[in-house]
ModelCIF file with pLDDT and N, C-alpha, C, O atoms, coordinates in Angstrom:
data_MODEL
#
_entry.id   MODEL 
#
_entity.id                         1 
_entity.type                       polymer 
_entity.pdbx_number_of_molecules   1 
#
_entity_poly.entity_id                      1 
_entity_poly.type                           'polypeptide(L)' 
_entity_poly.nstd_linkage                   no 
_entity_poly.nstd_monomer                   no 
_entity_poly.pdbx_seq_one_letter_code       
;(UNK)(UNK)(UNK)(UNK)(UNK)(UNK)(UNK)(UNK)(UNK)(UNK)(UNK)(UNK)(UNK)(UNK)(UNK)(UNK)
(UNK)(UNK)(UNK)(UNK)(UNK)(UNK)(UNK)(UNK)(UNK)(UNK)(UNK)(UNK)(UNK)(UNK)(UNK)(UNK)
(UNK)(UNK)(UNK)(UNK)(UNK)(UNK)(UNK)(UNK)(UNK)(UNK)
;
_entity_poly.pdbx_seq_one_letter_code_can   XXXXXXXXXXXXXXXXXXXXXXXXXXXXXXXXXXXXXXXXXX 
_entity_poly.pdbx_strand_id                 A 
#
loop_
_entity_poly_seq.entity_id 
_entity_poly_seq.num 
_entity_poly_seq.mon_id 
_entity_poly_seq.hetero 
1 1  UNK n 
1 2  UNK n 
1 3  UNK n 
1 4  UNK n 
1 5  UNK n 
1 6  UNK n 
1 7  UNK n 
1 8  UNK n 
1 9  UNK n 
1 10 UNK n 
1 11 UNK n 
1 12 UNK n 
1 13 UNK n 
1 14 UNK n 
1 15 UNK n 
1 16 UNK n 
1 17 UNK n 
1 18 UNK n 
1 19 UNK n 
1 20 UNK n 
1 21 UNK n 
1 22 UNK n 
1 23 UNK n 
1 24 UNK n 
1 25 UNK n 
1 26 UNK n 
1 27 UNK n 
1 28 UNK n 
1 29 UNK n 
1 30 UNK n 
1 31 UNK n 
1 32 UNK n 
1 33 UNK n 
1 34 UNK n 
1 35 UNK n 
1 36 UNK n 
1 37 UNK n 
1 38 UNK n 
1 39 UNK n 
1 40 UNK n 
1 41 UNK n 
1 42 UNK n 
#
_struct_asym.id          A 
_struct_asym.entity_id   1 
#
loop_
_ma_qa_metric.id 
_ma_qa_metric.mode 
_ma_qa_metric.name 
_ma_qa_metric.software_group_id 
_ma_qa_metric.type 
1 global pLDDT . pLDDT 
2 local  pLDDT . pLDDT 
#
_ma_qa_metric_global.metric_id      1 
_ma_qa_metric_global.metric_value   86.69 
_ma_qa_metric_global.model_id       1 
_ma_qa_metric_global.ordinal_id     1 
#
loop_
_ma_qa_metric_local.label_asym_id 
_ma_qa_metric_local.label_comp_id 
_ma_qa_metric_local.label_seq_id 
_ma_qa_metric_local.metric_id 
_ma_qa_metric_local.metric_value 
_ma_qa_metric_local.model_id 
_ma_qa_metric_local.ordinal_id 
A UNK 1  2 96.00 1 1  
A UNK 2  2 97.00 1 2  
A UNK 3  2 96.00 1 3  
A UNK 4  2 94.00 1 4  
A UNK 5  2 91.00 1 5  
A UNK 6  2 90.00 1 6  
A UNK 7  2 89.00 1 7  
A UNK 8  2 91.00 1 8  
A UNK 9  2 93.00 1 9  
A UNK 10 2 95.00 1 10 
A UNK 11 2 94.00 1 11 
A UNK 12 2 94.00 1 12 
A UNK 13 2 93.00 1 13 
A UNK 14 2 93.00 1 14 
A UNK 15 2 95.00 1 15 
A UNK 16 2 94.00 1 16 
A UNK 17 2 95.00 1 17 
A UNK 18 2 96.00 1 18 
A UNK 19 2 94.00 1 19 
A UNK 20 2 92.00 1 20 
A UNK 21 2 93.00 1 21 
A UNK 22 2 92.00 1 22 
A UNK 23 2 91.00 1 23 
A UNK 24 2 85.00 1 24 
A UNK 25 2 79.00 1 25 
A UNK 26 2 71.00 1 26 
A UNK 27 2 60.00 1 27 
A UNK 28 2 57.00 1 28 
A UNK 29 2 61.00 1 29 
A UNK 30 2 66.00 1 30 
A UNK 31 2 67.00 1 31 
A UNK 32 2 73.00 1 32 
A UNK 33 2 76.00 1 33 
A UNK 34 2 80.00 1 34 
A UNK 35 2 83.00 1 35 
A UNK 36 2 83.00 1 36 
A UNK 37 2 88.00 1 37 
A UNK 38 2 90.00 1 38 
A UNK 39 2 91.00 1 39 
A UNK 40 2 94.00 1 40 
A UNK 41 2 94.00 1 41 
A UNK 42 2 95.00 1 42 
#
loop_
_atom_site.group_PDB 
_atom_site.id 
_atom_site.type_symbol 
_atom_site.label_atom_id 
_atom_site.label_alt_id 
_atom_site.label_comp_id 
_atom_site.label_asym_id 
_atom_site.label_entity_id 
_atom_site.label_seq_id 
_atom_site.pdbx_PDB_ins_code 
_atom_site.Cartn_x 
_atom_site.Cartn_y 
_atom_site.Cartn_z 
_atom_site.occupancy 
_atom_site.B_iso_or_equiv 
_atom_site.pdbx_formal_charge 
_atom_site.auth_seq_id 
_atom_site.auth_comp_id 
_atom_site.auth_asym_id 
_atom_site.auth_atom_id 
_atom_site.pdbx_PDB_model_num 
ATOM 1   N N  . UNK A 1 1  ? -20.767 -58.178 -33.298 1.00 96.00 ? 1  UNK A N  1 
ATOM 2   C CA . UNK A 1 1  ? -19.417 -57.811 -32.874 1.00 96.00 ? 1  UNK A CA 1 
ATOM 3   C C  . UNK A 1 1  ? -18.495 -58.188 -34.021 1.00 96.00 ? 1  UNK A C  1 
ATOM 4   O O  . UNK A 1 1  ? -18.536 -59.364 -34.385 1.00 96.00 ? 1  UNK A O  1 
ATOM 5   N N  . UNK A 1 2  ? -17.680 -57.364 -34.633 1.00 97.00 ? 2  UNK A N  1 
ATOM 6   C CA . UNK A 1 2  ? -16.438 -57.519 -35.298 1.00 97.00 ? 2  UNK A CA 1 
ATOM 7   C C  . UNK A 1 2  ? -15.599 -56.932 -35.139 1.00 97.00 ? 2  UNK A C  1 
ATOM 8   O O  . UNK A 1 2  ? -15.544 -55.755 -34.782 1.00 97.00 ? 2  UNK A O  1 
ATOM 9   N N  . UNK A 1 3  ? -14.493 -57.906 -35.460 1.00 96.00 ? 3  UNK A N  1 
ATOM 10  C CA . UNK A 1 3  ? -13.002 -57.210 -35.401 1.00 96.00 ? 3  UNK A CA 1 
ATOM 11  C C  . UNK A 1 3  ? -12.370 -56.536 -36.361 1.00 96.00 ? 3  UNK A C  1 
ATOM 12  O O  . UNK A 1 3  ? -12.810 -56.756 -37.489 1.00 96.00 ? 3  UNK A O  1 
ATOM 13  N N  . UNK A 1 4  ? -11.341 -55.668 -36.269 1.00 94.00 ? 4  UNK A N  1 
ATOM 14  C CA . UNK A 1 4  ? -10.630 -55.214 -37.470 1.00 94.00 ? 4  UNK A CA 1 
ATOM 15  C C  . UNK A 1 4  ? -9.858  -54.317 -36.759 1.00 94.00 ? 4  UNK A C  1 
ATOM 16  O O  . UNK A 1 4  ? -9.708  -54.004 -35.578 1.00 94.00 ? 4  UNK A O  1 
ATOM 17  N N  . UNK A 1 5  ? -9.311  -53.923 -38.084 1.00 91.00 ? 5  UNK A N  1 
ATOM 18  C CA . UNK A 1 5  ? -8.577  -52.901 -37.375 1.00 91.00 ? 5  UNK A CA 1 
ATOM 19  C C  . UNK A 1 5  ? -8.901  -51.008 -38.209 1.00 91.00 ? 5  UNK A C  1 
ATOM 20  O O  . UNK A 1 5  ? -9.349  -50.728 -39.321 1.00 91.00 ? 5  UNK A O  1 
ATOM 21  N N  . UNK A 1 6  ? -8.435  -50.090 -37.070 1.00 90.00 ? 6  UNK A N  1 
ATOM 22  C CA . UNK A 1 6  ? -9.397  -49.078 -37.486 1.00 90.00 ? 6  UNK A CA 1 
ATOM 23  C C  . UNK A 1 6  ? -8.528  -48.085 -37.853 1.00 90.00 ? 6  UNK A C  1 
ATOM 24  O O  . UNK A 1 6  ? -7.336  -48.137 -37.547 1.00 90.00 ? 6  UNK A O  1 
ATOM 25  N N  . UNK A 1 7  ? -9.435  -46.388 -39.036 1.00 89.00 ? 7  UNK A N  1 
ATOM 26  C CA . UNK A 1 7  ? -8.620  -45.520 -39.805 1.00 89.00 ? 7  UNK A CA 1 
ATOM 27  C C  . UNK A 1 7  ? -9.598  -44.829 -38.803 1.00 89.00 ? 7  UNK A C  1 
ATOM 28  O O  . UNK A 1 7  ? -10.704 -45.306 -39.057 1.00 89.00 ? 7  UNK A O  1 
ATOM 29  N N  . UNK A 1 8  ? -9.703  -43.982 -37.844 1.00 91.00 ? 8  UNK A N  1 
ATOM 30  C CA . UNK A 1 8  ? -10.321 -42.598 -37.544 1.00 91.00 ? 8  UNK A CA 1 
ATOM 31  C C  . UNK A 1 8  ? -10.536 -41.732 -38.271 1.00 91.00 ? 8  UNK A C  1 
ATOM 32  O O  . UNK A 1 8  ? -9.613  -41.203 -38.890 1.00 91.00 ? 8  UNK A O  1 
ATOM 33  N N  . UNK A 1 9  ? -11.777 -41.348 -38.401 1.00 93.00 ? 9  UNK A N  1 
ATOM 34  C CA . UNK A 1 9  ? -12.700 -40.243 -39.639 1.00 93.00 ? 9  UNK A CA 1 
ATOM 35  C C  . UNK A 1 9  ? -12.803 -39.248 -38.411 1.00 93.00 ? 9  UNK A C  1 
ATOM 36  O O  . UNK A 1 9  ? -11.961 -38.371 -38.220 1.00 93.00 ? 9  UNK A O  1 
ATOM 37  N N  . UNK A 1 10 ? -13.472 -39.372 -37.912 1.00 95.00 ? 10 UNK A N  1 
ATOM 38  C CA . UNK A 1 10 ? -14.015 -37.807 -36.908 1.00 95.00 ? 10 UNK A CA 1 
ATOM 39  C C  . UNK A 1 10 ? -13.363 -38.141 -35.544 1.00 95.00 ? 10 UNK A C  1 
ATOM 40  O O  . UNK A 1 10 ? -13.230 -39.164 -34.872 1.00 95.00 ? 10 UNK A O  1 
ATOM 41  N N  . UNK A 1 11 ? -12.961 -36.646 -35.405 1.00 94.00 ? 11 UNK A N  1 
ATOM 42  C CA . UNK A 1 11 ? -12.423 -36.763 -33.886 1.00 94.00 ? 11 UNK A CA 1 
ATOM 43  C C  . UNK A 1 11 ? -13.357 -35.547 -33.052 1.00 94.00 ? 11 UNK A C  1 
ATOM 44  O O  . UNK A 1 11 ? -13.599 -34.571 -33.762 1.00 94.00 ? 11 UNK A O  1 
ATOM 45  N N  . UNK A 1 12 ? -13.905 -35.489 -31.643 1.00 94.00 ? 12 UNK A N  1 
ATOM 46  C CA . UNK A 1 12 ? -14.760 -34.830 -30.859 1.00 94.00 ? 12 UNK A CA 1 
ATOM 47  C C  . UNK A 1 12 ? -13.599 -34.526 -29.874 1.00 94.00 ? 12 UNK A C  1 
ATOM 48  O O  . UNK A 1 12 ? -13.149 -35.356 -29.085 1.00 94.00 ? 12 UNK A O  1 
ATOM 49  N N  . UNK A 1 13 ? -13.133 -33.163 -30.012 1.00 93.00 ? 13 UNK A N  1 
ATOM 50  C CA . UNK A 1 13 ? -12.379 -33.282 -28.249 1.00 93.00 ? 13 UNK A CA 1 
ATOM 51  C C  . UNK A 1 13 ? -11.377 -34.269 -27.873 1.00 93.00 ? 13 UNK A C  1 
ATOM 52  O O  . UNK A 1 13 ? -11.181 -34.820 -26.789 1.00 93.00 ? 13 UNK A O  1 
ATOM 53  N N  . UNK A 1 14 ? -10.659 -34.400 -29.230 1.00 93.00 ? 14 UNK A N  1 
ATOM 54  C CA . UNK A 1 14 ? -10.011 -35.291 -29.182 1.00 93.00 ? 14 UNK A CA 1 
ATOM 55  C C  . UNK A 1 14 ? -9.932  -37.116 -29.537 1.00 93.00 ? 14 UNK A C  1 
ATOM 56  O O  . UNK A 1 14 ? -8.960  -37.811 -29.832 1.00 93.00 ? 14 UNK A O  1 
ATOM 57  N N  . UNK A 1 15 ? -11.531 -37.509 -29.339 1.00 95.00 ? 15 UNK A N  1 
ATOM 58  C CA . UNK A 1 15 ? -11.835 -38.634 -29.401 1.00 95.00 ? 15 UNK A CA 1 
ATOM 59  C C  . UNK A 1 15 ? -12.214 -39.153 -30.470 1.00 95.00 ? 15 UNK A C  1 
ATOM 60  O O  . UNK A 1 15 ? -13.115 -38.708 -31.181 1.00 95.00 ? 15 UNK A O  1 
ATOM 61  N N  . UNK A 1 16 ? -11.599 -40.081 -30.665 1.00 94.00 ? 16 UNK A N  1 
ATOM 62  C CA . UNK A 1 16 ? -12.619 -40.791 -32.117 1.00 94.00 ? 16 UNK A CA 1 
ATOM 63  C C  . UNK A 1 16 ? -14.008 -40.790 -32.096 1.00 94.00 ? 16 UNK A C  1 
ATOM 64  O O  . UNK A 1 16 ? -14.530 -41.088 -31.022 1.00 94.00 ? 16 UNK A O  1 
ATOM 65  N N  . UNK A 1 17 ? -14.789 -40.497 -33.124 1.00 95.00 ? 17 UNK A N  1 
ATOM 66  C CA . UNK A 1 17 ? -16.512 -40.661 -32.889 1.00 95.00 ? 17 UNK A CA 1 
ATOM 67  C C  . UNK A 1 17 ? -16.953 -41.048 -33.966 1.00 95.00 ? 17 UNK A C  1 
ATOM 68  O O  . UNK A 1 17 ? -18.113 -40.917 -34.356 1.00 95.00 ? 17 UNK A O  1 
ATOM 69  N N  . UNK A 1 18 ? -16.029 -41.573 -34.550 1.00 96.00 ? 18 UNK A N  1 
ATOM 70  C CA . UNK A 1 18 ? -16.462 -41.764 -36.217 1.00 96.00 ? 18 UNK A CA 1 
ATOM 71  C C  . UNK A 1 18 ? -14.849 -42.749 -37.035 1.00 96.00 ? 18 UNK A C  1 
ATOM 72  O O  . UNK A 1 18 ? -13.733 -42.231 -37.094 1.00 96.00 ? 18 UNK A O  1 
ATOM 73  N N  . UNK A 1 19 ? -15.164 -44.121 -37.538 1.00 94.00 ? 19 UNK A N  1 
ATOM 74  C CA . UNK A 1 19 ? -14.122 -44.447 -37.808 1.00 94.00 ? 19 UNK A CA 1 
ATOM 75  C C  . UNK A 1 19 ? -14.562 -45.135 -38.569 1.00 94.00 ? 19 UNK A C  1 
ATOM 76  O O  . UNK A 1 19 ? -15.782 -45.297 -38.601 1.00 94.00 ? 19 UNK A O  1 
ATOM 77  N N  . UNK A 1 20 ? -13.473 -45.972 -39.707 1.00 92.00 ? 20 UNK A N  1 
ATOM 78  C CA . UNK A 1 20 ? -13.706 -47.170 -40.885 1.00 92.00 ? 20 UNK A CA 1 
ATOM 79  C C  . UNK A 1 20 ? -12.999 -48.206 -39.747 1.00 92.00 ? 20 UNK A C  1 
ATOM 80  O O  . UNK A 1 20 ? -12.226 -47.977 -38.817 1.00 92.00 ? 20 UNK A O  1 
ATOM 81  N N  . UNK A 1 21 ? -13.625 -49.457 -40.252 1.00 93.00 ? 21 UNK A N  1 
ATOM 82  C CA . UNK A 1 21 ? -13.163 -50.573 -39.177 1.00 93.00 ? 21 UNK A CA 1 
ATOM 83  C C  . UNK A 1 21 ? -13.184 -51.654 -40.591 1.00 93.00 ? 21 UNK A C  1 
ATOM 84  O O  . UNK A 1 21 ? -14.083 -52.076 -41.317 1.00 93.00 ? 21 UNK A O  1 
ATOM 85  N N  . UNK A 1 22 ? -11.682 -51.837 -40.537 1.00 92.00 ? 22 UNK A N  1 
ATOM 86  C CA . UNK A 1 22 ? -11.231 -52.959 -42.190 1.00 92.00 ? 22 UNK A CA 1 
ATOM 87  C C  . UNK A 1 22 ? -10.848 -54.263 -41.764 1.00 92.00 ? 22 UNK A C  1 
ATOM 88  O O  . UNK A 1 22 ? -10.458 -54.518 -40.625 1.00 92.00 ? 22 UNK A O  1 
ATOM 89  N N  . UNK A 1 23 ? -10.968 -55.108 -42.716 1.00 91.00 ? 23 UNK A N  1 
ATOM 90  C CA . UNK A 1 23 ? -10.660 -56.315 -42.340 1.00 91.00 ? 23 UNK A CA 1 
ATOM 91  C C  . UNK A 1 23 ? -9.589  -56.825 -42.138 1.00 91.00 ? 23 UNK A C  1 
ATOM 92  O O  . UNK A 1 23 ? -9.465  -57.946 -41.644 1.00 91.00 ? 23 UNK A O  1 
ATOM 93  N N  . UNK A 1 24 ? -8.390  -55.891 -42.580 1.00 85.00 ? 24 UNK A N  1 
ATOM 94  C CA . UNK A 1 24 ? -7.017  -56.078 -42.245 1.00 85.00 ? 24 UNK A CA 1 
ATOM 95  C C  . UNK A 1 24 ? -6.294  -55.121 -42.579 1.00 85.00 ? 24 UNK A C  1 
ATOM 96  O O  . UNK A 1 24 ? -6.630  -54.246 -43.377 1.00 85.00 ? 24 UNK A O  1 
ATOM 97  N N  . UNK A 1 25 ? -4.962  -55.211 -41.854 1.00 79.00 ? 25 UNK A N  1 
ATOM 98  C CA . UNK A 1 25 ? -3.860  -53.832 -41.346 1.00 79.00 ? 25 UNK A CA 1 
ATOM 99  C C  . UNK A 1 25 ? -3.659  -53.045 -43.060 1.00 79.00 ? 25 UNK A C  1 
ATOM 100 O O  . UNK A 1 25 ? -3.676  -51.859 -43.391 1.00 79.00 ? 25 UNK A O  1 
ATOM 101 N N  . UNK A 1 26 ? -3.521  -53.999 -43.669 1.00 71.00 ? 26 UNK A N  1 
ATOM 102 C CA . UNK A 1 26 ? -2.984  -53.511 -45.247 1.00 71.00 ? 26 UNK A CA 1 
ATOM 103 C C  . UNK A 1 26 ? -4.104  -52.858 -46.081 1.00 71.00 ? 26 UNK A C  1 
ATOM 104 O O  . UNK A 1 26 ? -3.866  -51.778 -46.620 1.00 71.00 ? 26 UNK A O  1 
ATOM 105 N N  . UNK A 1 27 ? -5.490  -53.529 -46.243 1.00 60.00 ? 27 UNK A N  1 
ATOM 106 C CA . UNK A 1 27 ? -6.247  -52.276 -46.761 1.00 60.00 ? 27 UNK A CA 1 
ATOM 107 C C  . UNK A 1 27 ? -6.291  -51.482 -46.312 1.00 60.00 ? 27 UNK A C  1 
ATOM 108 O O  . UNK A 1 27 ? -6.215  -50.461 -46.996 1.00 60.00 ? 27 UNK A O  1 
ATOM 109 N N  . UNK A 1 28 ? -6.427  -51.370 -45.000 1.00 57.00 ? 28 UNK A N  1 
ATOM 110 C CA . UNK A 1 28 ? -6.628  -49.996 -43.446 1.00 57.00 ? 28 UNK A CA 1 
ATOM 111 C C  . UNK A 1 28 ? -5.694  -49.086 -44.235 1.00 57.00 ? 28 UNK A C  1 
ATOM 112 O O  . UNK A 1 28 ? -6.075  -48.206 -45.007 1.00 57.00 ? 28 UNK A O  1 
ATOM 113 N N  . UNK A 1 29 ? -4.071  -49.481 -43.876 1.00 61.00 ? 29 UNK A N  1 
ATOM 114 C CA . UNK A 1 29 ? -2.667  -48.214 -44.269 1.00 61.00 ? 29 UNK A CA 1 
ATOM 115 C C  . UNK A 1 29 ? -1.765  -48.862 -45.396 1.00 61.00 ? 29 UNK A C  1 
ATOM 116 O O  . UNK A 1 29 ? -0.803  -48.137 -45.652 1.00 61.00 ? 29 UNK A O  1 
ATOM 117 N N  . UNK A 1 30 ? -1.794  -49.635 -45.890 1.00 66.00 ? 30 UNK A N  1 
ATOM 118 C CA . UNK A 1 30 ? -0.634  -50.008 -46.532 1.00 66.00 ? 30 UNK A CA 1 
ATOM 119 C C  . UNK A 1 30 ? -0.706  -50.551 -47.411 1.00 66.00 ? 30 UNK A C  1 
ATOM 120 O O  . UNK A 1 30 ? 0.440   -50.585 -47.860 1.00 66.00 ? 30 UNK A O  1 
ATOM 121 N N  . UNK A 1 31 ? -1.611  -51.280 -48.312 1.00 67.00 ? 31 UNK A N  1 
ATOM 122 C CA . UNK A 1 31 ? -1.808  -51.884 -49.199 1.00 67.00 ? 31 UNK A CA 1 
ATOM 123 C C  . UNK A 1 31 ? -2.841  -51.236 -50.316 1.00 67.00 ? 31 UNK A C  1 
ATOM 124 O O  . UNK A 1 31 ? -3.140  -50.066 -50.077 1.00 67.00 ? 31 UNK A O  1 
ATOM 125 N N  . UNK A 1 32 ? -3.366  -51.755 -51.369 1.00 73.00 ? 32 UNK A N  1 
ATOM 126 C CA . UNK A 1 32 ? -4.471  -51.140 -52.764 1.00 73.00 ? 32 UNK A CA 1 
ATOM 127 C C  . UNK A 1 32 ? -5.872  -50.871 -51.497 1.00 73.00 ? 32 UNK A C  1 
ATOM 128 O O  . UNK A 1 32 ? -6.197  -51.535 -50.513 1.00 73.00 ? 32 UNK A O  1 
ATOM 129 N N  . UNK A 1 33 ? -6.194  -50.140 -51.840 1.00 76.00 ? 33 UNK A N  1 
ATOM 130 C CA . UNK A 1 33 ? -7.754  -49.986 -51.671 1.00 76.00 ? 33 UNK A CA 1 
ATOM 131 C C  . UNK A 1 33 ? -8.884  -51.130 -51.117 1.00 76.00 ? 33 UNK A C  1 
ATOM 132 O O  . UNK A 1 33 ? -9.216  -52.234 -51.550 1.00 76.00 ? 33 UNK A O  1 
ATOM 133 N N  . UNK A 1 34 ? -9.175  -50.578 -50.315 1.00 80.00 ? 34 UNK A N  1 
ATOM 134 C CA . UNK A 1 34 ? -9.796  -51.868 -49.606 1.00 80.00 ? 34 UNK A CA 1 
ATOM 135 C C  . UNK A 1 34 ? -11.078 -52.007 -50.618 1.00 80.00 ? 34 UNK A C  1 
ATOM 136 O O  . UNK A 1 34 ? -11.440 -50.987 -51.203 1.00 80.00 ? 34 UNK A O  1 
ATOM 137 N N  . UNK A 1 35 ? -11.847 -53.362 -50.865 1.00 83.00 ? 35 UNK A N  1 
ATOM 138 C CA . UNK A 1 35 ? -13.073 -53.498 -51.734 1.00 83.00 ? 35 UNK A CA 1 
ATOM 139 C C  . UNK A 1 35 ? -14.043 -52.813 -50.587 1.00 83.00 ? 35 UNK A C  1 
ATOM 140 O O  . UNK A 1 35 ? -13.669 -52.321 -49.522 1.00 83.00 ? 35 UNK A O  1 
ATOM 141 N N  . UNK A 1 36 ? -15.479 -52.921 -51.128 1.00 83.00 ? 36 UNK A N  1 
ATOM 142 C CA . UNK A 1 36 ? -16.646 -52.158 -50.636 1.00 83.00 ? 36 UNK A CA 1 
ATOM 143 C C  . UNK A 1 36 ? -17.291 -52.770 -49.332 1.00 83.00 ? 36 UNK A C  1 
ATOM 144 O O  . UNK A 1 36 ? -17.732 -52.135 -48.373 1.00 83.00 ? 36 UNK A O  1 
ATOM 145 N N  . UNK A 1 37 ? -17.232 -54.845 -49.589 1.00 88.00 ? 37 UNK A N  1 
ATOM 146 C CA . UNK A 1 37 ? -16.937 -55.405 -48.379 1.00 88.00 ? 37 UNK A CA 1 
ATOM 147 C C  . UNK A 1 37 ? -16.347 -55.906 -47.632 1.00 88.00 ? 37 UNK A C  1 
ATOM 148 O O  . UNK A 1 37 ? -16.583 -56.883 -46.921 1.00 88.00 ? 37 UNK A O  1 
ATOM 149 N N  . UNK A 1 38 ? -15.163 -54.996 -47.772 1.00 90.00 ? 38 UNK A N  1 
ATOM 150 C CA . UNK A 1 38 ? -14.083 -55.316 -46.429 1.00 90.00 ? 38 UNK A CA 1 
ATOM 151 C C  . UNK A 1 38 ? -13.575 -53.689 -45.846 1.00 90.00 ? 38 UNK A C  1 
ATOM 152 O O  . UNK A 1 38 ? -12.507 -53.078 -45.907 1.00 90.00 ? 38 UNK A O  1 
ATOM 153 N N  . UNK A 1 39 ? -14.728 -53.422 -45.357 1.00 91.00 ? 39 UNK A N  1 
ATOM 154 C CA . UNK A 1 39 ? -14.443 -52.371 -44.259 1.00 91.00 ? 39 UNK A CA 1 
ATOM 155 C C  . UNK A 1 39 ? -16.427 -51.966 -44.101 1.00 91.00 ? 39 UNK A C  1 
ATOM 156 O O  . UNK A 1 39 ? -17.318 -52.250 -44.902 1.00 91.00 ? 39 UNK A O  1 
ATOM 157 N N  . UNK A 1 40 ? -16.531 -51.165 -42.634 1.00 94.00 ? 40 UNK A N  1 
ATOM 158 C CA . UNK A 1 40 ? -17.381 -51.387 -42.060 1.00 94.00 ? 40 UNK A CA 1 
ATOM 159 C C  . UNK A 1 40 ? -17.432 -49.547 -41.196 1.00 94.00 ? 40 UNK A C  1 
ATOM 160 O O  . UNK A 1 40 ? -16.906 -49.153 -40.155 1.00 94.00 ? 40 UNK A O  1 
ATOM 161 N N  . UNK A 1 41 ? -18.170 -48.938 -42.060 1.00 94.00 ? 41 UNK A N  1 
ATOM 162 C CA . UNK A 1 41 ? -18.091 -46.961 -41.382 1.00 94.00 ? 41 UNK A CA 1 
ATOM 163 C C  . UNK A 1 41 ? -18.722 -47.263 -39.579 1.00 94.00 ? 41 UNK A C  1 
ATOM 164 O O  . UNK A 1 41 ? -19.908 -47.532 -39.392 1.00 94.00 ? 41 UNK A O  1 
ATOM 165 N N  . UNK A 1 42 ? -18.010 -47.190 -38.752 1.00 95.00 ? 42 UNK A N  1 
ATOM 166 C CA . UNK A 1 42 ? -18.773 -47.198 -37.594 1.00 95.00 ? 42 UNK A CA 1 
ATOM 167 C C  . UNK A 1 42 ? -19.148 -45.674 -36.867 1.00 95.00 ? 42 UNK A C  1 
ATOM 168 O O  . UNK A 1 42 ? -19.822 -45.631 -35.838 1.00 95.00 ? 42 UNK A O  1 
#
């Protein structure tokens, strides 16, 4: 189980089915580029 917070990649019918899950709000939207281990393709 981990936390983070998430960018939605694929949507099904509306739904997320596919997302990046980062280790925090600022690599996610707002900050440089997140590194390779701090985000997690779920």
């Amino acid at each position: 189980a981990v936390t983070g917070f998430i960018m939605p990649l694929r949507l099904k019918k509306g739904l997320v089915t596919e997302f990046l899950l980062f280790k925090d709000q600022a690599a996610c939207c707002f900050g440089p580029a997140a590194k390779m281990n701090h985000y997690i393709r779920v």
